[in-house]
C-alpha atoms as a PDB file:
ATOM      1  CA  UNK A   1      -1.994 100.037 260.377  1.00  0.00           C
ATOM      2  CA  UNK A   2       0.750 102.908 260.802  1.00  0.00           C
ATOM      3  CA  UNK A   3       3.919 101.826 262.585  1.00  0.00           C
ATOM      4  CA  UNK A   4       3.591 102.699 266.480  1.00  0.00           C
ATOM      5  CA  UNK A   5       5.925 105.049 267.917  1.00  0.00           C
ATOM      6  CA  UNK A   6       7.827 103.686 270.410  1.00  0.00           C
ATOM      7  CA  UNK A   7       8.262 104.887 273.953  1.00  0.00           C
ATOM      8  CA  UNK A   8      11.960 105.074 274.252  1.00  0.00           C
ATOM      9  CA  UNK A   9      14.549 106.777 272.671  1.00  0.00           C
ATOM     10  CA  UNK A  10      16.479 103.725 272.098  1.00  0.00           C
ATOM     11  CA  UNK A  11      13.210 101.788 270.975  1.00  0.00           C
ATOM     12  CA  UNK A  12      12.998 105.423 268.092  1.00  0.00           C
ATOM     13  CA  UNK A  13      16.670 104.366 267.607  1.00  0.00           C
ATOM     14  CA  UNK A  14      16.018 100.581 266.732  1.00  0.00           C
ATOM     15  CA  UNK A  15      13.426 100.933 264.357  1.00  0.00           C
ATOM     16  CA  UNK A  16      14.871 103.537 262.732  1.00  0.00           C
ATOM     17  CA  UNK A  17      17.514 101.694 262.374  1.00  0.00           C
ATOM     18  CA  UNK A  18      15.987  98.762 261.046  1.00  0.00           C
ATOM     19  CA  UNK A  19      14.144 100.999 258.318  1.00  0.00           C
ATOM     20  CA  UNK A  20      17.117 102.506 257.390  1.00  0.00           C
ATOM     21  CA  UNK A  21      19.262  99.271 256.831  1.00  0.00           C
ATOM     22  CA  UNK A  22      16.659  96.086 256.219  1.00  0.00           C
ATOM     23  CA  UNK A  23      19.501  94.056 255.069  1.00  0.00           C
ATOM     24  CA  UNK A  24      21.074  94.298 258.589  1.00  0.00           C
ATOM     25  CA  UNK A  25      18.255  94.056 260.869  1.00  0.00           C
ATOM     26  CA  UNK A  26      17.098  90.313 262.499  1.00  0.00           C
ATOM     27  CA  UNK A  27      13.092  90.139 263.488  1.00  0.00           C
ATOM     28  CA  UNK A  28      13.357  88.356 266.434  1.00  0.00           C
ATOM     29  CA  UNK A  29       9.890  86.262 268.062  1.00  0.00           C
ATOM     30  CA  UNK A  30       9.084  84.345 271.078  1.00  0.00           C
ATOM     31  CA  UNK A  31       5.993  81.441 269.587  1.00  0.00           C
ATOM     32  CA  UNK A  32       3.351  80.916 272.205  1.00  0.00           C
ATOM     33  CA  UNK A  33       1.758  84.412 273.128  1.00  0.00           C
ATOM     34  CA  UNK A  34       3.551  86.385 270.506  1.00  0.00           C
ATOM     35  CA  UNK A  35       2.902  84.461 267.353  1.00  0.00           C
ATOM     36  CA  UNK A  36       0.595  81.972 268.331  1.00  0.00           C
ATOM     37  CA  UNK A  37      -2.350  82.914 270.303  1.00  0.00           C
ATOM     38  CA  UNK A  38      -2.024  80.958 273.712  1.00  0.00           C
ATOM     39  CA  UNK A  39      -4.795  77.903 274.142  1.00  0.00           C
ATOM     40  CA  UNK A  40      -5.439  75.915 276.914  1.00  0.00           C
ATOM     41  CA  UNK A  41      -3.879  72.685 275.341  1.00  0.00           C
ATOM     42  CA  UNK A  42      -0.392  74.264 274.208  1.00  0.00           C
ATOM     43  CA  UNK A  43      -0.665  70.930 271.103  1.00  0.00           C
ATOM     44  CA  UNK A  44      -3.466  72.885 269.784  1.00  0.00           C
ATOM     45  CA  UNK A  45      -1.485  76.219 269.243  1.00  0.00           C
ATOM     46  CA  UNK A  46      -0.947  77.751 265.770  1.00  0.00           C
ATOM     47  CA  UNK A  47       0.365  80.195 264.635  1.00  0.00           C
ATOM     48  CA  UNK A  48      -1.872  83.364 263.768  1.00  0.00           C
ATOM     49  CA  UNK A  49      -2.587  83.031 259.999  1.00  0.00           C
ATOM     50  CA  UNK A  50      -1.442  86.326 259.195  1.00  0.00           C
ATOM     51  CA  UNK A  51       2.086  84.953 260.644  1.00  0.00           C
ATOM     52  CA  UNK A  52       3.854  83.357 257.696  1.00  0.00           C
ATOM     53  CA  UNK A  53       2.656  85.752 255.009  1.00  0.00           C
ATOM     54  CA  UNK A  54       3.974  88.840 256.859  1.00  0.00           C
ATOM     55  CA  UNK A  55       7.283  87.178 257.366  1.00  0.00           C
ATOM     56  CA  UNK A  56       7.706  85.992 254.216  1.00  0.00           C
ATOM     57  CA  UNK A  57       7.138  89.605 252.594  1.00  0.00           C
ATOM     58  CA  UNK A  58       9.826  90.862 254.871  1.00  0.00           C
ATOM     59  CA  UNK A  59      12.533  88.201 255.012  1.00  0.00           C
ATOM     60  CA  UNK A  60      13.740  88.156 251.768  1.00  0.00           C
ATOM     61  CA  UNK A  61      14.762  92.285 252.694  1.00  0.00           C
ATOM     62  CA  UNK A  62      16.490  91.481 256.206  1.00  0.00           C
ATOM     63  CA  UNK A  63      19.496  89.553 257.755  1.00  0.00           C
ATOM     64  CA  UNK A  64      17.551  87.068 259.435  1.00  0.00           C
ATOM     65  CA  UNK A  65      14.092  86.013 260.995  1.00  0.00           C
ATOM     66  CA  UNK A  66      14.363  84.007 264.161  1.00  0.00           C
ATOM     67  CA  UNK A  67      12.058  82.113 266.485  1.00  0.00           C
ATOM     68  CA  UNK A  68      13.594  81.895 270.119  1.00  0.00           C
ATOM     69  CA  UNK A  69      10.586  79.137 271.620  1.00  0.00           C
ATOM     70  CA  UNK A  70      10.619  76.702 274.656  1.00  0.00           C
ATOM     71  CA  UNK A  71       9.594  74.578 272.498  1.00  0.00           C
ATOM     72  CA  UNK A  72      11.262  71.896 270.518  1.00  0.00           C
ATOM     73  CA  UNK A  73      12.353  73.492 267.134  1.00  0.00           C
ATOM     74  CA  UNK A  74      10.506  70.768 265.244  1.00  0.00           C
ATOM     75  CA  UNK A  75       7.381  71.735 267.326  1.00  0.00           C
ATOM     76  CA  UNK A  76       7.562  75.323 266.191  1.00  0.00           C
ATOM     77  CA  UNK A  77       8.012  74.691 262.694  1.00  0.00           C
ATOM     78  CA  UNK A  78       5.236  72.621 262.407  1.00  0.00           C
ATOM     79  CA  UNK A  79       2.492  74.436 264.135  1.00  0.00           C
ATOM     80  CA  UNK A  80       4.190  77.936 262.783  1.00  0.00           C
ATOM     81  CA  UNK A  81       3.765  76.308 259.318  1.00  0.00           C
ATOM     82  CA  UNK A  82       6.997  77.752 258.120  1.00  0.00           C
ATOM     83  CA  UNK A  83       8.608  74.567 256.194  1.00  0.00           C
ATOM     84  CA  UNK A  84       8.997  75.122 252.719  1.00  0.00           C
ATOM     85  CA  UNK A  85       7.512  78.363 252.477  1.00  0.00           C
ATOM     86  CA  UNK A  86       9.144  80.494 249.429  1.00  0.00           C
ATOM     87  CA  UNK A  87      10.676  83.712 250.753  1.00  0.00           C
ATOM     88  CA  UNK A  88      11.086  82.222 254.364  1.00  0.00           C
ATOM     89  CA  UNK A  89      14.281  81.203 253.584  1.00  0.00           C
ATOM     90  CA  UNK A  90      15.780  83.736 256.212  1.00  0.00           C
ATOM     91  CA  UNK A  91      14.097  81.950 258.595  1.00  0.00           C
ATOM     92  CA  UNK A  92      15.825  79.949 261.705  1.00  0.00           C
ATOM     93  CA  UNK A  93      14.066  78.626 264.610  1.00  0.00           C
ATOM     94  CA  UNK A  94      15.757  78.143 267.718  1.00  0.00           C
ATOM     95  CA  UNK A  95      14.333  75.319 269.837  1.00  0.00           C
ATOM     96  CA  UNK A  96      14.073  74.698 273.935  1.00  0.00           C
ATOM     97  CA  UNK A  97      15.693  77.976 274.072  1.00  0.00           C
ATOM     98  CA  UNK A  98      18.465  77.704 271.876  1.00  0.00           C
ATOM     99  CA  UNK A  99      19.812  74.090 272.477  1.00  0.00           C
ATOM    100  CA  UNK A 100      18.368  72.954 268.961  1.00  0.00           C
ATOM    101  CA  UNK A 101      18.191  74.943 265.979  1.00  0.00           C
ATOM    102  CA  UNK A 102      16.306  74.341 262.514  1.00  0.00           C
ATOM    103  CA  UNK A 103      17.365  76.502 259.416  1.00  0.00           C
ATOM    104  CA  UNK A 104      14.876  77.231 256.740  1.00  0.00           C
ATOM    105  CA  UNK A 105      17.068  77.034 253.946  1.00  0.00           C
ATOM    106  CA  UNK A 106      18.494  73.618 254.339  1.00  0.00           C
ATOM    107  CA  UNK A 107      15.760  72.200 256.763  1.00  0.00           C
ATOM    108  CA  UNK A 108      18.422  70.594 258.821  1.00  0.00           C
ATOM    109  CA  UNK A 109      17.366  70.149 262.212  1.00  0.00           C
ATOM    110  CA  UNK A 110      20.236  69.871 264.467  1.00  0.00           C
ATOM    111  CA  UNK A 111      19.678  68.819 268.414  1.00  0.00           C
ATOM    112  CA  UNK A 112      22.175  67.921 271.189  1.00  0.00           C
ATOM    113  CA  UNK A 113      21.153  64.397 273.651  1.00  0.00           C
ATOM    114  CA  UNK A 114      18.999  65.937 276.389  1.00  0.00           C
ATOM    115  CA  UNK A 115      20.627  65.288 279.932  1.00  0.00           C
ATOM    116  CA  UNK A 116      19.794  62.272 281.875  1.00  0.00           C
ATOM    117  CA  UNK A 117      18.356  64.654 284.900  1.00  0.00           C
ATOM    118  CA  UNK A 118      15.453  65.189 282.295  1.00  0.00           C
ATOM    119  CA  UNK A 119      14.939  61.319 282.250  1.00  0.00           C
ATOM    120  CA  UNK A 120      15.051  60.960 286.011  1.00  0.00           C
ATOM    121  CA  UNK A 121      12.598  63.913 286.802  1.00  0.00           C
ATOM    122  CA  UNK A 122      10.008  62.242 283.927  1.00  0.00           C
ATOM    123  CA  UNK A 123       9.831  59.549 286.222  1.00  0.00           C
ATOM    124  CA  UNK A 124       9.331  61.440 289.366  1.00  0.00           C
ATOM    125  CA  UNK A 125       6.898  64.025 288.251  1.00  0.00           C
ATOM    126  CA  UNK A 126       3.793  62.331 288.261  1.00  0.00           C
ATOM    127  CA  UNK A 127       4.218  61.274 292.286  1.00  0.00           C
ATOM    128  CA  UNK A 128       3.756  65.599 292.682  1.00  0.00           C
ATOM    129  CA  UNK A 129       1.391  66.726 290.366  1.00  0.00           C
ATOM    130  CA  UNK A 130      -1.508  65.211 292.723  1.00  0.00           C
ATOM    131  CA  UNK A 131      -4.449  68.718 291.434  1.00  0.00           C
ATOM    132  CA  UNK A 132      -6.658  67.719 289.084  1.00  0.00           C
ATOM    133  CA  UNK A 133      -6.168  70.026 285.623  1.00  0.00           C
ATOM    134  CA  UNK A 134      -2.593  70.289 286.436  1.00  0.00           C
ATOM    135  CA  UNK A 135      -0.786  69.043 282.810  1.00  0.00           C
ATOM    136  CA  UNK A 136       2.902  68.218 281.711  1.00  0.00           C
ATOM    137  CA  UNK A 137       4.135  68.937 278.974  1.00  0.00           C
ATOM    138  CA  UNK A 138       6.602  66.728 277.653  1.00  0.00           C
ATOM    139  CA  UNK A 139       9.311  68.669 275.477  1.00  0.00           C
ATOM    140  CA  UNK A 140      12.022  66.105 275.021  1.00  0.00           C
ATOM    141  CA  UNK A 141      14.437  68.109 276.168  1.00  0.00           C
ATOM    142  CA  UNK A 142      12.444  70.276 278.988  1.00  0.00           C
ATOM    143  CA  UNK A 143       9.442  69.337 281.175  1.00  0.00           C
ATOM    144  CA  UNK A 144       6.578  72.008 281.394  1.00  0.00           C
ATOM    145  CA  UNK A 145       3.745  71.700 284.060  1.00  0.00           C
ATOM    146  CA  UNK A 146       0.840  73.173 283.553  1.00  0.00           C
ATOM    147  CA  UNK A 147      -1.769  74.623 285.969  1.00  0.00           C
ATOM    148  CA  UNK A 148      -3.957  76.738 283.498  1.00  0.00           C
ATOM    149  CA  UNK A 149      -6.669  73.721 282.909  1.00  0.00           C
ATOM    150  CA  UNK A 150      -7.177  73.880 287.480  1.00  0.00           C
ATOM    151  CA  UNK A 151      -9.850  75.767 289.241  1.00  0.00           C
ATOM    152  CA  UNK A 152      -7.673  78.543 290.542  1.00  0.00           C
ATOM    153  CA  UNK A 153      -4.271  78.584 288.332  1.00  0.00           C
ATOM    154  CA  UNK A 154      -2.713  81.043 290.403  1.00  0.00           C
ATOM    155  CA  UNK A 155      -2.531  78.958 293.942  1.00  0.00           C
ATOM    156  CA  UNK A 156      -1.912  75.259 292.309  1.00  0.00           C
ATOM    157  CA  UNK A 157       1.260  77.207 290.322  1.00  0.00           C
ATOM    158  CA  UNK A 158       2.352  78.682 293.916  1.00  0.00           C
ATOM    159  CA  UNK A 159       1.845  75.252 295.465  1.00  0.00           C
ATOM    160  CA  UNK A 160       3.933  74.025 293.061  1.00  0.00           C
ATOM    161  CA  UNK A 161       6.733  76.231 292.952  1.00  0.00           C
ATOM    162  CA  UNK A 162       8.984  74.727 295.857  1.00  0.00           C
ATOM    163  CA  UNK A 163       8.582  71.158 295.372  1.00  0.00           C
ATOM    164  CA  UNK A 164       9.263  71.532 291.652  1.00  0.00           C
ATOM    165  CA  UNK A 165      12.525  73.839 292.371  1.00  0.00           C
ATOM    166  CA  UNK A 166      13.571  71.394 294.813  1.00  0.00           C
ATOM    167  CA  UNK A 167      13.312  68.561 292.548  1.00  0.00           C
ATOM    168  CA  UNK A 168      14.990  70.322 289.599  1.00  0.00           C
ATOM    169  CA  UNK A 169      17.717  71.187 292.287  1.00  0.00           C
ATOM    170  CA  UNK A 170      18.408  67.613 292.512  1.00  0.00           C
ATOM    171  CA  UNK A 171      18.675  67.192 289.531  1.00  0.00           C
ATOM    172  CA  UNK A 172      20.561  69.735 288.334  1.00  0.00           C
ATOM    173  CA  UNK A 173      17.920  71.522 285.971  1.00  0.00           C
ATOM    174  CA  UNK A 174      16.459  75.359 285.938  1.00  0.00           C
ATOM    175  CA  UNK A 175      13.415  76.320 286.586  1.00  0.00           C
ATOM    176  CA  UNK A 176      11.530  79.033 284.214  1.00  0.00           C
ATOM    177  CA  UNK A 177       8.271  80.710 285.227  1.00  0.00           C
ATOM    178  CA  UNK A 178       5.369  81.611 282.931  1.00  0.00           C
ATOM    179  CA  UNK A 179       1.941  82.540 283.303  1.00  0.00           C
ATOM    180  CA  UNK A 180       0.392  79.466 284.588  1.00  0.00           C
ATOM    181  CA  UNK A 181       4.081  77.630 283.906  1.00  0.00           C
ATOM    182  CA  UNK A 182       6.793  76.364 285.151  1.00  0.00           C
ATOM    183  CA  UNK A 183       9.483  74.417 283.072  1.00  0.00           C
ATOM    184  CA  UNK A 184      12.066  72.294 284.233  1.00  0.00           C
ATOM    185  CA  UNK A 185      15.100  73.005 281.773  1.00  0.00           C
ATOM    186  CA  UNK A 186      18.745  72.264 281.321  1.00  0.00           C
ATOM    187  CA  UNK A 187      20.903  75.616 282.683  1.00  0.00           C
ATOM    188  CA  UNK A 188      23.301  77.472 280.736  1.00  0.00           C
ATOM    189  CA  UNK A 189      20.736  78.464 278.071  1.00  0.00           C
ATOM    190  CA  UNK A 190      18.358  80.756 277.590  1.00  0.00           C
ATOM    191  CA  UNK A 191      16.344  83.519 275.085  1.00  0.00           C
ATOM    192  CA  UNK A 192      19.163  86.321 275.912  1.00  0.00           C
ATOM    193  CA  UNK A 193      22.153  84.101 275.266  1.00  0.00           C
ATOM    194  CA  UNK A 194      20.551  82.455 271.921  1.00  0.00           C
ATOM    195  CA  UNK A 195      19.449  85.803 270.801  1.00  0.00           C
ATOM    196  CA  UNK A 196      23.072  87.008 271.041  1.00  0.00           C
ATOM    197  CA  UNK A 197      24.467  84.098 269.701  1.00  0.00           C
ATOM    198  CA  UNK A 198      22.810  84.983 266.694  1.00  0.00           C
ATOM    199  CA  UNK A 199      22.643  88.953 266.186  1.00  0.00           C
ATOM    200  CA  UNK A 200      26.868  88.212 266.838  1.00  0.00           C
ATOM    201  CA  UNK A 201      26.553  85.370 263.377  1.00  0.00           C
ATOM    202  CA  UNK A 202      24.231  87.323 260.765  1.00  0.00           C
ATOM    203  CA  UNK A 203      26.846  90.716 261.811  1.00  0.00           C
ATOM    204  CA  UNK A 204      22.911  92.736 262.647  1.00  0.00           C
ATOM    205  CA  UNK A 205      22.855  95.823 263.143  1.00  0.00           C
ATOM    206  CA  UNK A 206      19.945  96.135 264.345  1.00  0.00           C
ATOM    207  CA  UNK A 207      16.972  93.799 265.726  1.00  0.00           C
ATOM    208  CA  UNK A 208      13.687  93.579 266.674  1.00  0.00           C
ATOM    209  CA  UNK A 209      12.338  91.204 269.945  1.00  0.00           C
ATOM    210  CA  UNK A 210       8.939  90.589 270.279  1.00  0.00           C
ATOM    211  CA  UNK A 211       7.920  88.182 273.748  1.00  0.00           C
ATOM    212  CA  UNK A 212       5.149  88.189 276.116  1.00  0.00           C
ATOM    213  CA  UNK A 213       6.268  86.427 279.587  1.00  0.00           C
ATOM    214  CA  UNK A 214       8.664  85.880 281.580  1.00  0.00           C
ATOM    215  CA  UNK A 215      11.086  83.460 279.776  1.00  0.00           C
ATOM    216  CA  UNK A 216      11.645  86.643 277.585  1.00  0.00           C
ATOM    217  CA  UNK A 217      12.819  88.816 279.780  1.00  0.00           C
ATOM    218  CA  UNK A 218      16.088  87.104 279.005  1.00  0.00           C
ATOM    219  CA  UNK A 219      15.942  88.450 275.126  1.00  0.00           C
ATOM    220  CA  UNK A 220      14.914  91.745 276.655  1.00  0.00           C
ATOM    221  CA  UNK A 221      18.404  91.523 279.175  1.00  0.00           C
ATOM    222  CA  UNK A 222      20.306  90.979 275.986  1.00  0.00           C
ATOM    223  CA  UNK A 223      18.570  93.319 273.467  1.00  0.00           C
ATOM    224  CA  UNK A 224      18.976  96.099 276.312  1.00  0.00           C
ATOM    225  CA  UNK A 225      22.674  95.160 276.760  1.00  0.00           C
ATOM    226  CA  UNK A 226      23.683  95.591 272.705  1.00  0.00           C
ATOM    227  CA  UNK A 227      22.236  98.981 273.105  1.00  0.00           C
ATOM    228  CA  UNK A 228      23.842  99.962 275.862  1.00  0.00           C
ATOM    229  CA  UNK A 229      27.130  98.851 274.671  1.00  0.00           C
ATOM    230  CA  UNK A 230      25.925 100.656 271.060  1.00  0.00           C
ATOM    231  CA  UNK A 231      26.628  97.382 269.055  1.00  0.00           C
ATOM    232  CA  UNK A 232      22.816  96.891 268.142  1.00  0.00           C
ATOM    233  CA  UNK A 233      19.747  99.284 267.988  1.00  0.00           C
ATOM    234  CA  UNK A 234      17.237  97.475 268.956  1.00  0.00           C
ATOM    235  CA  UNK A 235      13.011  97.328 269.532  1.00  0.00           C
ATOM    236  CA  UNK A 236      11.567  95.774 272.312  1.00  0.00           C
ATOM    237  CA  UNK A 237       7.697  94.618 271.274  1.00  0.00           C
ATOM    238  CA  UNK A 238       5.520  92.876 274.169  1.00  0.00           C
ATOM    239  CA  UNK A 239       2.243  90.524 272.997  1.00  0.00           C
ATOM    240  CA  UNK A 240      -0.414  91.621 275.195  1.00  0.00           C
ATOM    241  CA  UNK A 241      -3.034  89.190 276.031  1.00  0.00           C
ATOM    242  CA  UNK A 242      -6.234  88.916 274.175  1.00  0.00           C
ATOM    243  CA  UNK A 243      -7.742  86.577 276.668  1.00  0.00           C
ATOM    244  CA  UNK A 244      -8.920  89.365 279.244  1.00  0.00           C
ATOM    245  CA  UNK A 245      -5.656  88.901 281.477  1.00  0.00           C
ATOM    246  CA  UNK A 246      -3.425  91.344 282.333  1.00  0.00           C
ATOM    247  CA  UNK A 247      -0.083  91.665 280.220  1.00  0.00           C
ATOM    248  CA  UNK A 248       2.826  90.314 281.773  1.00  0.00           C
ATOM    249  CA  UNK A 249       3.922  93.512 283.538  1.00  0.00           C
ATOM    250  CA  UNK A 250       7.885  92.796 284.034  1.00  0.00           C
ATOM    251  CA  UNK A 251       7.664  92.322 280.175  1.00  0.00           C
ATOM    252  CA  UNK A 252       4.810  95.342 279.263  1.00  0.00           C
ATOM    253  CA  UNK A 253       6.437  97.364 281.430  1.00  0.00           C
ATOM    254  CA  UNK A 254       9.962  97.430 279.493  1.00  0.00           C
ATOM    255  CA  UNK A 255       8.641  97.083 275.870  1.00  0.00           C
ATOM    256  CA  UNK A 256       9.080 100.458 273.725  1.00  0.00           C
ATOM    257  CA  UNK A 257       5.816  99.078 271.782  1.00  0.00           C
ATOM    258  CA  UNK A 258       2.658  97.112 273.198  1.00  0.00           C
ATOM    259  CA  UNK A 259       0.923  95.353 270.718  1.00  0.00           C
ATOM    260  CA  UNK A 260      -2.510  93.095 271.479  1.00  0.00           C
ATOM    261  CA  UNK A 261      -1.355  89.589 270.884  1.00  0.00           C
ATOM    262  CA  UNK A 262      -0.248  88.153 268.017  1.00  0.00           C
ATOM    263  CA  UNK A 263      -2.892  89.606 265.672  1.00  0.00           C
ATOM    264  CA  UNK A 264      -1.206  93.206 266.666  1.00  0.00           C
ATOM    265  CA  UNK A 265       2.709  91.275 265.647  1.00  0.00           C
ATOM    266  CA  UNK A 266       0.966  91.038 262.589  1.00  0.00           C
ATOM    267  CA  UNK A 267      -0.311  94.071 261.624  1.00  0.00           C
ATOM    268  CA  UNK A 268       3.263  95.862 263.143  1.00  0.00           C
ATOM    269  CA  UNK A 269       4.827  93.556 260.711  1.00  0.00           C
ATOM    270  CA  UNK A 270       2.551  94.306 258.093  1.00  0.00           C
ATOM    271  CA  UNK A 271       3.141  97.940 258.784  1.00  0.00           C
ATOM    272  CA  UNK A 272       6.721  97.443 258.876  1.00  0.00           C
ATOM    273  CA  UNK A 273       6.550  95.525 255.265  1.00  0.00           C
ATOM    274  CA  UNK A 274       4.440  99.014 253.938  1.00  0.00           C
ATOM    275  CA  UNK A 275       7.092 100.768 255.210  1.00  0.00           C
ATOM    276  CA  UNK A 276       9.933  99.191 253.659  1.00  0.00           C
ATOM    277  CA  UNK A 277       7.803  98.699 250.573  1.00  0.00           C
ATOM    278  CA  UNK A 278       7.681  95.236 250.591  1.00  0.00           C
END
């Protein structure tokens, strides 16, 4: 696979810059979507298999890999497969959007005490999720409900919506939409402000986001303000869905590269690894 050519001049200008300077550049990933293909039971996702072998051919050349996931960080890391994997040890995952962070090369797993609103709302959910096939997800530090397993997704997610805000509201939690999602969260965090965190740490020059919903928009914010403030070149790569749906169109529709799912991440980063010979 050739490397695409983005659709932007600043998307030309990021991964030209991250060709030109490898040992500057961050690769930056959202999990589900982008490098795991999305499943109805989100403790059956994997990552793609060409995943770790790409990565670990380009690491060892670049600043930094990083996986910016909803999920916890040990979640990721075990259905990524990335512990222990010689030349991942660039790697850092970044867990329920940057509150807990796991670094390849020690292992270390560090995690703050979730907030007792997350304890309260555990107990209150199940009183509202009356449709059958609607599903939480219990991330420790986040709640996720899930209407992808119902008969029409789209109108038990919109049914949803209020009484979920409202009871987040109370107890003083954010909401974040998804495609058949919506996750109850501490505030203060997100994608964009962990992403930043991070470029601002490893000194990059450069970076590369890949996402493919909503909760990414947030890295896209950030990426979009380094350029502006020409700190960081930068790439913005959306996952397209395999699945028949539609992409994500706030996402597609600001990408300088669309890529289908995480089998295209792949073969980009494969391409990229060519490139760079690798």
């Amino acid at each position: 696979m050739a490397l695409p050519e983005p659709t932007s001049p600043a998307g030309e200008a990021g991964l030209s810059a991250i060709r030109k300077d490898p040992a500057r550049a961050v690769l930056a990933f959202d999990f589900d979507g982008t490098l795991a293909p999305i499943v109805a039971d989100p403790e059956q996702a994997r990552a793609h298999p060409g995943v770790v072998p790409a990565l670990a051919r380009l690491a060892p050349r670049l600043a930094a890999v990083v996986v910016v996931t909803g999920r916890p960080a040990a979640t990721a890391v075990e259905y990524g497969g990335f512990a222990g994997v010689p030349g991942l040890e660039h790697l850092t995952v970044l867990g329920q959007y940057g509150l807990q962070r796991w670094d390849a090369a020690t292992g270390r797993l560090t995690t703050p005490d979730p907030l007792p609103g997350i304890a309260l709302l555990r107990e209150e959910l199940p009183a509202l999720l009356g449709e059958d096939g609607v599903w939480l997800e219990d991330k420790g530090h986040a709640l996720a409900v899930h209407t992808r397993r119902t008969a029409d997704p789209d109108a038990a997610l919109a049914a949803l919506d209020a009484p979920l805000r409202a009871a987040a509201a109370r107890h003083g939690l954010a909401v974040e939409p998804g495609r058949m999602v919506l996750e109850l969260r501490p505030p203060g965090m997100d994608k964009g402000v962990a992403l930043t965190a991070f470029l601002r740490e490893q000194d990059a020059a450069s970076v590369l986001f890949a996402g493919d919903d909503l909760g990414d928009l947030a890295a896209y914010d950030a990426v979009d303000t380094l350029r502006a403030a020409g700190t960081v070149d930068g790439l913005l790569v959306c996952s397209a869905p395999t699945t028949g749906e539609p992409p994500v169109r706030a996402v597609a529709d600001r990408a300088d590269v669309v890529v289908s799912g995480p089998e295209g991440v792949v073969g980009l980063l494969e391409a990229l690894a060519d490139a760079l010979g690798c």
